[in-house]
PDB file of N, CA and C in Angstrom:
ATOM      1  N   UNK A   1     -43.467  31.090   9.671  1.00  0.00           N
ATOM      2  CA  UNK A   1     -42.680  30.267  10.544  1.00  0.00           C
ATOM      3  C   UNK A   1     -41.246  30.217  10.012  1.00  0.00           C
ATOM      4  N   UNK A   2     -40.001  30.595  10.907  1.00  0.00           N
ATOM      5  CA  UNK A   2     -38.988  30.356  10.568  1.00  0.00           C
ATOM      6  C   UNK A   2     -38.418  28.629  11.053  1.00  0.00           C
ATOM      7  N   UNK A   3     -37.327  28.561  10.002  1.00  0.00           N
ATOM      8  CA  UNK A   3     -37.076  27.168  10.110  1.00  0.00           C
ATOM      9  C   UNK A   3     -35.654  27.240  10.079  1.00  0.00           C
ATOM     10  N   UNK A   4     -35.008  27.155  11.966  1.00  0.00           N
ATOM     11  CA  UNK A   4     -33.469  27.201  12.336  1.00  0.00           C
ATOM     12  C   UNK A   4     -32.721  25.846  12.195  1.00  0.00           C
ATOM     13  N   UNK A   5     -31.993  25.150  11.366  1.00  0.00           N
ATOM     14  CA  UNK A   5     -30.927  24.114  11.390  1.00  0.00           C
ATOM     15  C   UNK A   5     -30.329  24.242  12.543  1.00  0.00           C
ATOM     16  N   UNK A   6     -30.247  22.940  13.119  1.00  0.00           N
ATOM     17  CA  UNK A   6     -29.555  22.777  14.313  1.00  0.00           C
ATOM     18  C   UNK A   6     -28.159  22.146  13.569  1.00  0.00           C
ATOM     19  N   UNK A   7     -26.994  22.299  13.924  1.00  0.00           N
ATOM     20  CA  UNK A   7     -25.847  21.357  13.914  1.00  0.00           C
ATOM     21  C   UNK A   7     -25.587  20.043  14.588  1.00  0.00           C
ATOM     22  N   UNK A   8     -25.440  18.805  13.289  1.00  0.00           N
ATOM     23  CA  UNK A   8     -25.703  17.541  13.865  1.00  0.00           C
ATOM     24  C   UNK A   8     -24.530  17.491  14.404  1.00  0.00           C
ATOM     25  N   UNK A   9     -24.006  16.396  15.308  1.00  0.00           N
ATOM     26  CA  UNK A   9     -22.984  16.101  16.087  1.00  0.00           C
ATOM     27  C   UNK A   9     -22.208  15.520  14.995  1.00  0.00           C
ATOM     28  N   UNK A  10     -20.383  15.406  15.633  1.00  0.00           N
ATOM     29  CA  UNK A  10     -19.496  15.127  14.329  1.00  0.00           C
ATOM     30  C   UNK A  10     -19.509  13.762  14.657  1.00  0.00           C
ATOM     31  N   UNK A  11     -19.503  13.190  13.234  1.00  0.00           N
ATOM     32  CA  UNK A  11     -19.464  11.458  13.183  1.00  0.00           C
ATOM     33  C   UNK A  11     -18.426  11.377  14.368  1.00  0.00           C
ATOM     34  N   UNK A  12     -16.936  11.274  14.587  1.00  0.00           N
ATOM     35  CA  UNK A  12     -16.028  10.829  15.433  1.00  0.00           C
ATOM     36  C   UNK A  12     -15.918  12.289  16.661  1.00  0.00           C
ATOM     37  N   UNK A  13     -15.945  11.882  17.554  1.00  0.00           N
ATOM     38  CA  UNK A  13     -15.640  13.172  18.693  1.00  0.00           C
ATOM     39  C   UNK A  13     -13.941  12.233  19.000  1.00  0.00           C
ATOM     40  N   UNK A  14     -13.187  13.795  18.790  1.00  0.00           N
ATOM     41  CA  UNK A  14     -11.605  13.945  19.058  1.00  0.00           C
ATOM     42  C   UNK A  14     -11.251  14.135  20.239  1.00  0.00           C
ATOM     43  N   UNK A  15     -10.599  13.244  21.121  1.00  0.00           N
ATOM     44  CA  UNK A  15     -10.141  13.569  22.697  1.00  0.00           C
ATOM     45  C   UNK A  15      -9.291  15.358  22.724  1.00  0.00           C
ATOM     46  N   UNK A  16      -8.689  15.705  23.992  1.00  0.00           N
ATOM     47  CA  UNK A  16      -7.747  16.706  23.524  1.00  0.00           C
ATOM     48  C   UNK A  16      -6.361  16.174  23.288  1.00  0.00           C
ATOM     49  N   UNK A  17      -6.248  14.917  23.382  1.00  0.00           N
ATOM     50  CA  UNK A  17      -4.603  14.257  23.440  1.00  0.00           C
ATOM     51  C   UNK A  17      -5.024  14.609  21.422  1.00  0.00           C
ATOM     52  N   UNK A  18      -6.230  13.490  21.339  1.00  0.00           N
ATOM     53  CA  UNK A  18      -6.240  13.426  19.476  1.00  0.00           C
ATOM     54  C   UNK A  18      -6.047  15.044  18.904  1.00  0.00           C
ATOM     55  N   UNK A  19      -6.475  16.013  19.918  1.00  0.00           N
ATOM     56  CA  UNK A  19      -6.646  17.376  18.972  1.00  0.00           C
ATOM     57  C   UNK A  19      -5.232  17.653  18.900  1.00  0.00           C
ATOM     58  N   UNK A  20      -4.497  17.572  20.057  1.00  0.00           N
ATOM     59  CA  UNK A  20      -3.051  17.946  20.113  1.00  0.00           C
ATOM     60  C   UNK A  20      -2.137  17.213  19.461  1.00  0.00           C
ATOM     61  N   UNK A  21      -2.488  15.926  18.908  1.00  0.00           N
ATOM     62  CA  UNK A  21      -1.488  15.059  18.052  1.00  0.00           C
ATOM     63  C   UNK A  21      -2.206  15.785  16.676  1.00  0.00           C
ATOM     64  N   UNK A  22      -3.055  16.309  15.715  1.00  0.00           N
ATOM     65  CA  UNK A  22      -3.562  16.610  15.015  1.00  0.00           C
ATOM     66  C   UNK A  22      -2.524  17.599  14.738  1.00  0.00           C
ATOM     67  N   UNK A  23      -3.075  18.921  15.677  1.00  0.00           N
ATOM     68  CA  UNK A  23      -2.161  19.977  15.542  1.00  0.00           C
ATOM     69  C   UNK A  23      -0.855  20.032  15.484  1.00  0.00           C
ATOM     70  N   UNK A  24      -0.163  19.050  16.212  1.00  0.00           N
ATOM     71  CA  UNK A  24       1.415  18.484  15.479  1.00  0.00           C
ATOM     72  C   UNK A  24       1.944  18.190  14.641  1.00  0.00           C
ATOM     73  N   UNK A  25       0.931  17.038  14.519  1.00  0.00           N
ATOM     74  CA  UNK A  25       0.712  16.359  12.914  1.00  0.00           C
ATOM     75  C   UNK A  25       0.919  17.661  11.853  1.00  0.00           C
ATOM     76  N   UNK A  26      -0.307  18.375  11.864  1.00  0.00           N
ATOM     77  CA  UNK A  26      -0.119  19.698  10.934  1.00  0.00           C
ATOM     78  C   UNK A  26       0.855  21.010  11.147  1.00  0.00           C
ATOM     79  N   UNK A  27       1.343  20.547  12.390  1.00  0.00           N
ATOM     80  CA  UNK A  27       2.559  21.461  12.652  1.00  0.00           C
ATOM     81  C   UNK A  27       3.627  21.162  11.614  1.00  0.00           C
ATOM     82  N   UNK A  28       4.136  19.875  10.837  1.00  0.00           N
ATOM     83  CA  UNK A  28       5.542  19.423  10.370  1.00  0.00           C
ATOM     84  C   UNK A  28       4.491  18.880   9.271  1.00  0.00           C
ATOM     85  N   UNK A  29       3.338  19.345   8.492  1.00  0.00           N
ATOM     86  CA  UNK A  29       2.811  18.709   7.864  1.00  0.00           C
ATOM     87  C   UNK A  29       3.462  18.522   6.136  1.00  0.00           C
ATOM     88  N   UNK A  30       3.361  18.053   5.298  1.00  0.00           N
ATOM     89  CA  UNK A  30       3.839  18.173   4.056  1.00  0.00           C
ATOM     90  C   UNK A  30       3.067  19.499   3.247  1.00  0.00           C
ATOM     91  N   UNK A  31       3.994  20.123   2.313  1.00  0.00           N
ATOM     92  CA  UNK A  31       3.643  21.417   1.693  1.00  0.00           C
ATOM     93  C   UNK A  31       2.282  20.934   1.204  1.00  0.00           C
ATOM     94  N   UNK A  32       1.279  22.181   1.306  1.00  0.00           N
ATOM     95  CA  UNK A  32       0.050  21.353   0.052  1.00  0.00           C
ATOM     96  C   UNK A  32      -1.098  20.441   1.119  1.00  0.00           C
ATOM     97  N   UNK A  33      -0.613  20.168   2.248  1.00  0.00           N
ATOM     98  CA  UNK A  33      -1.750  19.309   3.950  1.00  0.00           C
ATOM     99  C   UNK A  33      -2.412  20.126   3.588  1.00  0.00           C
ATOM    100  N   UNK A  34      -4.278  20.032   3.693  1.00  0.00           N
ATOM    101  CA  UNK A  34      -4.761  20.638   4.149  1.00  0.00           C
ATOM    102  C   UNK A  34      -5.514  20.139   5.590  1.00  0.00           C
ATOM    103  N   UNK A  35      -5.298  19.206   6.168  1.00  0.00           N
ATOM    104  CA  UNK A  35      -5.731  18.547   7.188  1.00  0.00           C
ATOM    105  C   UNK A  35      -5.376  17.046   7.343  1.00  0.00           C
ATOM    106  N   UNK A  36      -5.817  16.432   7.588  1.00  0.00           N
ATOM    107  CA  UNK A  36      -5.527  14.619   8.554  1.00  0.00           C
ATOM    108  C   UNK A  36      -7.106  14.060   8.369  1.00  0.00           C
ATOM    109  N   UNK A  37      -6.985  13.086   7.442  1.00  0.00           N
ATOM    110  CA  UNK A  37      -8.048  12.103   7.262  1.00  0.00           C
ATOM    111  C   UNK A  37      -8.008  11.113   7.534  1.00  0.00           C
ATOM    112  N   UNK A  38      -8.785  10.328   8.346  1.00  0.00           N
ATOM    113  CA  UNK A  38      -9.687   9.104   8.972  1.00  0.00           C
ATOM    114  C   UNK A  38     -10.164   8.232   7.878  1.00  0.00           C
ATOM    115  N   UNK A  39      -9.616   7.105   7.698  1.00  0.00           N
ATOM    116  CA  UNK A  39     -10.772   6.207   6.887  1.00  0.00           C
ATOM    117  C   UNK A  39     -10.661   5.033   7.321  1.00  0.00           C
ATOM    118  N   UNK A  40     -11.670   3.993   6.550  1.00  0.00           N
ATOM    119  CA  UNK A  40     -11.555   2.779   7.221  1.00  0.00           C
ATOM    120  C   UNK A  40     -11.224   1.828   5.905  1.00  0.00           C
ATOM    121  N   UNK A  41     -10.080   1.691   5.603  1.00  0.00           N
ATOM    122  CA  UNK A  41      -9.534   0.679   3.933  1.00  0.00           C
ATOM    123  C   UNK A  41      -9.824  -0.899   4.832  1.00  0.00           C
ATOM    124  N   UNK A  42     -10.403  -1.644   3.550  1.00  0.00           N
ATOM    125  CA  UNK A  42     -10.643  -2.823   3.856  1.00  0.00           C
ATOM    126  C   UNK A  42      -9.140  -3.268   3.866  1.00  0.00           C
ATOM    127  N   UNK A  43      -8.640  -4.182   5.058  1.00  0.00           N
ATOM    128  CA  UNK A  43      -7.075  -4.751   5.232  1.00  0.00           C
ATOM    129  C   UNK A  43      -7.228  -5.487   6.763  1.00  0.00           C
ATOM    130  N   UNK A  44      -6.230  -6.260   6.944  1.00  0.00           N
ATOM    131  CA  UNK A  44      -6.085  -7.261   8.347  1.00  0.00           C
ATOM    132  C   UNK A  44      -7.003  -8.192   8.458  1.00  0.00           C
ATOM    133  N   UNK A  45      -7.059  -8.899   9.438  1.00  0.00           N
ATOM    134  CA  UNK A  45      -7.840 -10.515   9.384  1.00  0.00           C
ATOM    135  C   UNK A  45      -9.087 -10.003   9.519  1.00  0.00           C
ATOM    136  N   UNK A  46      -9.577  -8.975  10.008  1.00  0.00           N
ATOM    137  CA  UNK A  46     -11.179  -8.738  10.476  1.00  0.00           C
ATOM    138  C   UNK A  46     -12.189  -7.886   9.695  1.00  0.00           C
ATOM    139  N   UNK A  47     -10.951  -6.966   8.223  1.00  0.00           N
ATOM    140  CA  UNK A  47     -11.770  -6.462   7.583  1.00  0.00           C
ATOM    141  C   UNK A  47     -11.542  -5.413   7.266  1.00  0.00           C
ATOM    142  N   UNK A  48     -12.133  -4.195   8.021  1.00  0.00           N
ATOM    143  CA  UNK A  48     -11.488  -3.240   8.267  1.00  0.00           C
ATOM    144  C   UNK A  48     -10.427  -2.688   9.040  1.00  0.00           C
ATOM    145  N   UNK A  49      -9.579  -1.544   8.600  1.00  0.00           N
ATOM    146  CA  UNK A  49      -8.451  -0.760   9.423  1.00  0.00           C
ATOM    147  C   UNK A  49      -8.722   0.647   9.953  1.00  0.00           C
ATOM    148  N   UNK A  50      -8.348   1.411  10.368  1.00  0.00           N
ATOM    149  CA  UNK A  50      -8.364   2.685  11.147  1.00  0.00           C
ATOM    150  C   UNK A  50      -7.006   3.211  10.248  1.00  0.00           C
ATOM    151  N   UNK A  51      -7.031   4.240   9.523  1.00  0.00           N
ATOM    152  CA  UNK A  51      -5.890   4.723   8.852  1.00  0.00           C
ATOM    153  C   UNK A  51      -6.035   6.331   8.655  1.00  0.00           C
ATOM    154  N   UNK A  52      -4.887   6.830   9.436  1.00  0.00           N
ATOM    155  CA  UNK A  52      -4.832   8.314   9.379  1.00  0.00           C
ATOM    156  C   UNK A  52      -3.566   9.258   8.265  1.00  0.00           C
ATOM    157  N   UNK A  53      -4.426   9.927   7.816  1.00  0.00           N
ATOM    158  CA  UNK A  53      -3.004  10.254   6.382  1.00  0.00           C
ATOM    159  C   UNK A  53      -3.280  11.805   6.396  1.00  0.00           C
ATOM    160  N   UNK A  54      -2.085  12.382   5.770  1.00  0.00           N
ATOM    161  CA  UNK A  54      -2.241  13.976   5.376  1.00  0.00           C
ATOM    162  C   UNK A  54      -3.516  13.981   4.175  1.00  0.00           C
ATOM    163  N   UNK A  55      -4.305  15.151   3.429  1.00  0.00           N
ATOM    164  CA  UNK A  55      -5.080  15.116   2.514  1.00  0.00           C
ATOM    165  C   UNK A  55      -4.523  16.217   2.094  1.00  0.00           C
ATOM    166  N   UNK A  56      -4.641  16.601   0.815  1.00  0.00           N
ATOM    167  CA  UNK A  56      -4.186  17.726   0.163  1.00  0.00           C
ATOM    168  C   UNK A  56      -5.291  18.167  -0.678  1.00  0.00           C
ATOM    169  N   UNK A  57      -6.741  17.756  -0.561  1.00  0.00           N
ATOM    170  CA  UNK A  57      -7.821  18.528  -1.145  1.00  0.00           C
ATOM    171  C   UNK A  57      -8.984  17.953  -0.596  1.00  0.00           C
ATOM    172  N   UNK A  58      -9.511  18.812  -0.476  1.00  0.00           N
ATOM    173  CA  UNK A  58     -11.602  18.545   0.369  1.00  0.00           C
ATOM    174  C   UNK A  58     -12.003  17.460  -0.612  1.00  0.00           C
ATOM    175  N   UNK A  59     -12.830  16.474  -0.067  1.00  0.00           N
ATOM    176  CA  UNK A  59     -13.454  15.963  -1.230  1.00  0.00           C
ATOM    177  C   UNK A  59     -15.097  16.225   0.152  1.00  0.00           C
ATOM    178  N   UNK A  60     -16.286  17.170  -0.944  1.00  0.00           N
ATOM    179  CA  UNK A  60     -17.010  17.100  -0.574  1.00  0.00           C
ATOM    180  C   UNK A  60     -17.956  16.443   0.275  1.00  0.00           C
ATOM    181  N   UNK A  61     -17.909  15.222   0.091  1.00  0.00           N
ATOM    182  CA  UNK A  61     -18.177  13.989   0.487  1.00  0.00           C
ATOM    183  C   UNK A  61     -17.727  13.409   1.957  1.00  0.00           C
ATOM    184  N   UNK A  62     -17.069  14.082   2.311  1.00  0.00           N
ATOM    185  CA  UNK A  62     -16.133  13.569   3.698  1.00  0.00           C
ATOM    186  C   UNK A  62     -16.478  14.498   4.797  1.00  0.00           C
ATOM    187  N   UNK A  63     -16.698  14.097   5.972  1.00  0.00           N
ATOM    188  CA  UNK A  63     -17.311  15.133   7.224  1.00  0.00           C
ATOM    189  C   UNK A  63     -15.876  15.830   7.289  1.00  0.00           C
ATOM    190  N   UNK A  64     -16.355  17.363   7.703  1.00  0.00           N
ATOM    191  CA  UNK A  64     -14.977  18.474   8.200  1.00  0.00           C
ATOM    192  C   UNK A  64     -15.554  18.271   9.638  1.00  0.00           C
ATOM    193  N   UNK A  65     -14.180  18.121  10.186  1.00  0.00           N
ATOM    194  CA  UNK A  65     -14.178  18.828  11.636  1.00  0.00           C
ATOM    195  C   UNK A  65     -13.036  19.544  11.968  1.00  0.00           C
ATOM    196  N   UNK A  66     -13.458  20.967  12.555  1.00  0.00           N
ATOM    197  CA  UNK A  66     -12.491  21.776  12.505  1.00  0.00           C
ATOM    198  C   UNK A  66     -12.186  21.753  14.099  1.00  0.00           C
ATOM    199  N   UNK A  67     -10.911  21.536  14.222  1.00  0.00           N
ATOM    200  CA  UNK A  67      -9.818  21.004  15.515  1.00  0.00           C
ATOM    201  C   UNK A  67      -8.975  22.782  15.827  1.00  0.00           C
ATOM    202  N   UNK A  68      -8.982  22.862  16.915  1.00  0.00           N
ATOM    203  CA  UNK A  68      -7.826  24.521  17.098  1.00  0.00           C
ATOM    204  C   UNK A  68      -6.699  24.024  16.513  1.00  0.00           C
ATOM    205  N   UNK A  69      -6.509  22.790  16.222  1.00  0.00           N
ATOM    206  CA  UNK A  69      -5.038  22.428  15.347  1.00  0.00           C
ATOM    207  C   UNK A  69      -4.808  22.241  13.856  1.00  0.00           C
ATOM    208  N   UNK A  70      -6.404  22.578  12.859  1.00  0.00           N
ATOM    209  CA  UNK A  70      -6.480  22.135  11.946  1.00  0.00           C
ATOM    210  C   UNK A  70      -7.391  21.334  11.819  1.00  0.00           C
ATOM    211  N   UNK A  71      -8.095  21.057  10.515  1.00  0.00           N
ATOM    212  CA  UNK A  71      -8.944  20.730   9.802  1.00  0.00           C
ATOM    213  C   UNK A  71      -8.720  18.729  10.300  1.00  0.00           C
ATOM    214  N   UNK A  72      -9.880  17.945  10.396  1.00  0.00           N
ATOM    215  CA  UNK A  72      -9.714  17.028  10.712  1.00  0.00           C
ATOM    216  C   UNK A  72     -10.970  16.376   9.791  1.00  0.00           C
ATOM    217  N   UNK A  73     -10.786  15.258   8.528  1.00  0.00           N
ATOM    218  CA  UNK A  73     -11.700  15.231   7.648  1.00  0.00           C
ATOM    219  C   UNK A  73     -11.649  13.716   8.217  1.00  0.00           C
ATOM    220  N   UNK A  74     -13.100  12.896   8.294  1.00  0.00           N
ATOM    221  CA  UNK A  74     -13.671  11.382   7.885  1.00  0.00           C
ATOM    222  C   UNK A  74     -14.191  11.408   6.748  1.00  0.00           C
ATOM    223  N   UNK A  75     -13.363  10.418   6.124  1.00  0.00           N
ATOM    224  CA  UNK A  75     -13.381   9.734   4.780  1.00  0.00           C
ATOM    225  C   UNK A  75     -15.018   9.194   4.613  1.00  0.00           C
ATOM    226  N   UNK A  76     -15.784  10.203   3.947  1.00  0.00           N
ATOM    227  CA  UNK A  76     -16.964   9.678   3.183  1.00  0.00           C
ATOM    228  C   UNK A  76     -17.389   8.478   3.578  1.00  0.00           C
ATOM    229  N   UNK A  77     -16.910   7.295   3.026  1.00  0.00           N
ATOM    230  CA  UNK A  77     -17.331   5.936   2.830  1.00  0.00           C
ATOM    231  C   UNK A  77     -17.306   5.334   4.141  1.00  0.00           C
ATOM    232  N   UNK A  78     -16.623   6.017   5.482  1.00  0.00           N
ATOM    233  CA  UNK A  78     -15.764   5.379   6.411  1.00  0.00           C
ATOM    234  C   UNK A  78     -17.018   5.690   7.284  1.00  0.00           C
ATOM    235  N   UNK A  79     -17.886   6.833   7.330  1.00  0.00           N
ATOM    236  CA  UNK A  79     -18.195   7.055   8.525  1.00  0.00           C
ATOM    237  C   UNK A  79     -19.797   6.411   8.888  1.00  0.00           C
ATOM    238  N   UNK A  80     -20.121   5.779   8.291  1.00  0.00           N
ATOM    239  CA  UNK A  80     -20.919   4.683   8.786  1.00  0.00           C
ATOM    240  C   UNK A  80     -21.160   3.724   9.870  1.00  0.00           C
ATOM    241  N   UNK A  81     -19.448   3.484   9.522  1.00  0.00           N
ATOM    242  CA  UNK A  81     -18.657   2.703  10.252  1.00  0.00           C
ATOM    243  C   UNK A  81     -17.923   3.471  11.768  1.00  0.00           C
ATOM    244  N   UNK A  82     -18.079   4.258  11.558  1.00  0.00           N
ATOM    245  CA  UNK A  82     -17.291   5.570  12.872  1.00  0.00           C
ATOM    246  C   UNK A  82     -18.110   6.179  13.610  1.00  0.00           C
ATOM    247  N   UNK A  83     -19.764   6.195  13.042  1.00  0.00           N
ATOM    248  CA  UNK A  83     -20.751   7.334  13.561  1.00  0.00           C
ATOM    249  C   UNK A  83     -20.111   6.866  15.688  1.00  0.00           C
ATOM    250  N   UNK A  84     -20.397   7.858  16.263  1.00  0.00           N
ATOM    251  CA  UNK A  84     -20.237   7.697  17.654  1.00  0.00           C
ATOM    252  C   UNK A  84     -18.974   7.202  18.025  1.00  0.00           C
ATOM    253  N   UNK A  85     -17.797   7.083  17.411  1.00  0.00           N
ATOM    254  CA  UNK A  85     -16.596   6.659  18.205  1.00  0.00           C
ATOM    255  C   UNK A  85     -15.661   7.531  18.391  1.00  0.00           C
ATOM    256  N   UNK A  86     -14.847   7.776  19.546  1.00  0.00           N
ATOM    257  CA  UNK A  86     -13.770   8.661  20.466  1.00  0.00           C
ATOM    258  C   UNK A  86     -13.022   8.625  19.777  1.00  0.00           C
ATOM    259  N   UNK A  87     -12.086   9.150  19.489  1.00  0.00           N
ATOM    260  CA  UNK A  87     -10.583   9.014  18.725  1.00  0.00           C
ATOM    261  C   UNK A  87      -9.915   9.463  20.250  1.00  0.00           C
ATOM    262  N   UNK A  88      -9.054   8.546  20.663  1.00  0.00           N
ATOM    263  CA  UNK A  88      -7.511   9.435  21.442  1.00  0.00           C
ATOM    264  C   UNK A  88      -6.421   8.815  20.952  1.00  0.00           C
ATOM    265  N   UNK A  89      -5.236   9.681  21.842  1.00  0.00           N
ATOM    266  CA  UNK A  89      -3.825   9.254  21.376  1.00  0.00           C
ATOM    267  C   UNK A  89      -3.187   9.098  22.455  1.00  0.00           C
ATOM    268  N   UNK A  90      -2.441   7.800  22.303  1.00  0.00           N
ATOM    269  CA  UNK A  90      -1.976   7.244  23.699  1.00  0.00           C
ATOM    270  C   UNK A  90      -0.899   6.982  23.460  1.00  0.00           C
ATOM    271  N   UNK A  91       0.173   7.596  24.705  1.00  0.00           N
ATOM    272  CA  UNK A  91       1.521   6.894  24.384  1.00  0.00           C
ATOM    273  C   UNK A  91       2.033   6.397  25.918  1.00  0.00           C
ATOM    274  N   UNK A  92       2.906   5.619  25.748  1.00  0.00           N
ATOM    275  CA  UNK A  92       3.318   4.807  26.913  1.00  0.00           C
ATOM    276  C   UNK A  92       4.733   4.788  26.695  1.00  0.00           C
ATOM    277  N   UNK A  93       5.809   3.783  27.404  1.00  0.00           N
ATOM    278  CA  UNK A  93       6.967   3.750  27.231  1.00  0.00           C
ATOM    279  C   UNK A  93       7.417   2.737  26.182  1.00  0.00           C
ATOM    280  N   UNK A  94       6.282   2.068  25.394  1.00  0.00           N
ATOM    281  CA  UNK A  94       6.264   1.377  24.557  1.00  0.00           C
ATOM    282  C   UNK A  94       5.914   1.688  23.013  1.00  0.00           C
ATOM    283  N   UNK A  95       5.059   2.330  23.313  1.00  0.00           N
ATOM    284  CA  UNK A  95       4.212   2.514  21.647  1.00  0.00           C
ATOM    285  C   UNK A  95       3.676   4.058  21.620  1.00  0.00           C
ATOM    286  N   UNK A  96       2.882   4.355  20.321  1.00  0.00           N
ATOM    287  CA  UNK A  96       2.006   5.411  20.396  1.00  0.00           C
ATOM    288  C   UNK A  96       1.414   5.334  19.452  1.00  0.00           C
ATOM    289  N   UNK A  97       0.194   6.198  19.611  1.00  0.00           N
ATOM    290  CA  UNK A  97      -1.042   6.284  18.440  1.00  0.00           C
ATOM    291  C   UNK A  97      -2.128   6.395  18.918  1.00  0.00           C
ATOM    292  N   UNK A  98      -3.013   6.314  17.921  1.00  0.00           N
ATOM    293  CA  UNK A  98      -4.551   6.994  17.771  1.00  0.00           C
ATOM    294  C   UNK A  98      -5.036   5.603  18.295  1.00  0.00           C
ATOM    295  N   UNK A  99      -5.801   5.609  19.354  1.00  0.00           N
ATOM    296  CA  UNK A  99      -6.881   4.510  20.048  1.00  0.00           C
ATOM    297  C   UNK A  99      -8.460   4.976  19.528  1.00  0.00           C
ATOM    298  N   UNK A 100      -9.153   3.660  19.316  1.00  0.00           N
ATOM    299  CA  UNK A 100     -10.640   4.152  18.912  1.00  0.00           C
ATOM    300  C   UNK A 100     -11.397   3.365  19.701  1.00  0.00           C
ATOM    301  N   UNK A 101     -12.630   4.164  20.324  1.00  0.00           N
ATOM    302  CA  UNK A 101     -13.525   3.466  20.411  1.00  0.00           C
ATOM    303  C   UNK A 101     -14.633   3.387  19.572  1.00  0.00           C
ATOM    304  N   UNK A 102     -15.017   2.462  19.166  1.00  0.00           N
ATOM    305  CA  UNK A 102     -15.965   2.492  17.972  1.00  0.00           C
ATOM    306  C   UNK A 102     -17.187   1.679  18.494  1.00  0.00           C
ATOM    307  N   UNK A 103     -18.196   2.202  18.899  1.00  0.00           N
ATOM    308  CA  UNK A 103     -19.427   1.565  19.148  1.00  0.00           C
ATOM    309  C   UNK A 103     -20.132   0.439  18.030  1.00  0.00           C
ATOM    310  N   UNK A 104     -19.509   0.818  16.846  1.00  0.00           N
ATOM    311  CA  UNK A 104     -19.864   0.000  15.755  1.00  0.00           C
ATOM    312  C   UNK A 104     -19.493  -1.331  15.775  1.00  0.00           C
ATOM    313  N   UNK A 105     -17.959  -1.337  15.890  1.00  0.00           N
ATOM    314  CA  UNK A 105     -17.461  -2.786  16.067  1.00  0.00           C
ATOM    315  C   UNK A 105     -17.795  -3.793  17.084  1.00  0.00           C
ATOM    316  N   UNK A 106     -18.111  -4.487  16.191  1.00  0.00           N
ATOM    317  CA  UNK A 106     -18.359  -6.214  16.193  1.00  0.00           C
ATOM    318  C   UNK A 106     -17.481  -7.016  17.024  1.00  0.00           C
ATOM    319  N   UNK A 107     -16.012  -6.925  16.499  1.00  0.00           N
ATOM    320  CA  UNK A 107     -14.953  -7.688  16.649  1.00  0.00           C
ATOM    321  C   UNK A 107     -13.697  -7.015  16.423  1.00  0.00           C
ATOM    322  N   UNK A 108     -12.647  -7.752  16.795  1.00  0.00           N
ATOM    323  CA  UNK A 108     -11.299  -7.174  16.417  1.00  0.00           C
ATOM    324  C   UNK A 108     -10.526  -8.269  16.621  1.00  0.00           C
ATOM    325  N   UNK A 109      -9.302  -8.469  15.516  1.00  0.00           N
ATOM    326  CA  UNK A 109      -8.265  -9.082  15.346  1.00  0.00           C
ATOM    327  C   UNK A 109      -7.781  -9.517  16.832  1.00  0.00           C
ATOM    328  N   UNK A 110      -6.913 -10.182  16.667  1.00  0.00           N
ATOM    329  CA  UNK A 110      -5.852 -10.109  18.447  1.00  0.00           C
ATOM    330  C   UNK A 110      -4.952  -9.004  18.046  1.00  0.00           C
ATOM    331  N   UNK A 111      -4.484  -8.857  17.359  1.00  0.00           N
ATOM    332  CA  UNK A 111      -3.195  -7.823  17.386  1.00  0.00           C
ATOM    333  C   UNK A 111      -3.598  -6.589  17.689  1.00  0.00           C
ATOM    334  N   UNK A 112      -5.459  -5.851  17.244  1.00  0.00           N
ATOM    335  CA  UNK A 112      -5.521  -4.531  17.641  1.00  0.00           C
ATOM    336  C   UNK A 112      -5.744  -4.204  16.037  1.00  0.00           C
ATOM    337  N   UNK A 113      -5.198  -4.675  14.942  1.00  0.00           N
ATOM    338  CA  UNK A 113      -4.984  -3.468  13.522  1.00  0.00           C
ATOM    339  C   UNK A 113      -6.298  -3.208  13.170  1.00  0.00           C
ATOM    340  N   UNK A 114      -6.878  -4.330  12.828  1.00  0.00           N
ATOM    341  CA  UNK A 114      -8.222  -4.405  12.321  1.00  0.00           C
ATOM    342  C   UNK A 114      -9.564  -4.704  13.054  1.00  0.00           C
ATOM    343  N   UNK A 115     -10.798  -4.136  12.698  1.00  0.00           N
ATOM    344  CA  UNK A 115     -12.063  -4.155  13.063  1.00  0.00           C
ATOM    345  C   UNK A 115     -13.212  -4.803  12.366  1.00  0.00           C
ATOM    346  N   UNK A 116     -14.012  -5.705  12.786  1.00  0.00           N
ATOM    347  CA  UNK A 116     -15.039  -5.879  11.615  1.00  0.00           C
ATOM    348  C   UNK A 116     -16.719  -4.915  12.294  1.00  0.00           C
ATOM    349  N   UNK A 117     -17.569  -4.613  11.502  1.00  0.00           N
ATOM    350  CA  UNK A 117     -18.844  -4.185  11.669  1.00  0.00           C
ATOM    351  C   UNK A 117     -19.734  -5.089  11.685  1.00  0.00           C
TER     352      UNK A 117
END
């Protein structure tokens, strides 16, 4: 009997607005980027935050998802907290950034920064 691995689904699924801010992102990235990491740092009234940064080395531990724009890593510790949520990027005549939906969360601040589980 052979025994085929299926590929599990990626903790966060990336809109195409998020893939195309990614690939920008890594368009003007700093020497040494190897992709854009996701984590969730404990900060704001509710607990957790949503925080996206350049990475400059794999840490085993962290889901890869590979974007046509570049490498797109969740922070190890974070994705517990992320399994099943959308990432997009929304801009208006006001603001811009990465919107989440996170099936996980509980609650959220009034302002939007922070999430609790």
């Amino acid at each position: 009997m052979t025994t085929t691995l299926r590929q599990r689904p990626a903790a966060v699924i990336l809109t195409e607005r998020a893939e195309a801010r990614v690939a920008e992102l890594m368009s003007k990235a700093p020497e040494g980027a190897i992709g854009v990491k996701l984590s969730t740092p404990r900060r704001g009234c509710s607990g957790l935050a949503y925080s996206v940064d350049y990475v400059t080395a794999a840490n085993p531990m962290d889901e890869k998802i590979e974007t046509p724009g570049g490498t797109f890593f969740v922070d190890g510790a974070s994705v517990l907290y992320l399994i099943g949520s959308t990432m997009d990027w929304v801009e208006d005549d006001f603001a811009a950034g990465f919107v989440f939906q996170n099936p996980n969360a509980k609650g959220a601040c009034g302002c939007g920064e922070s999430f609790t589980v």
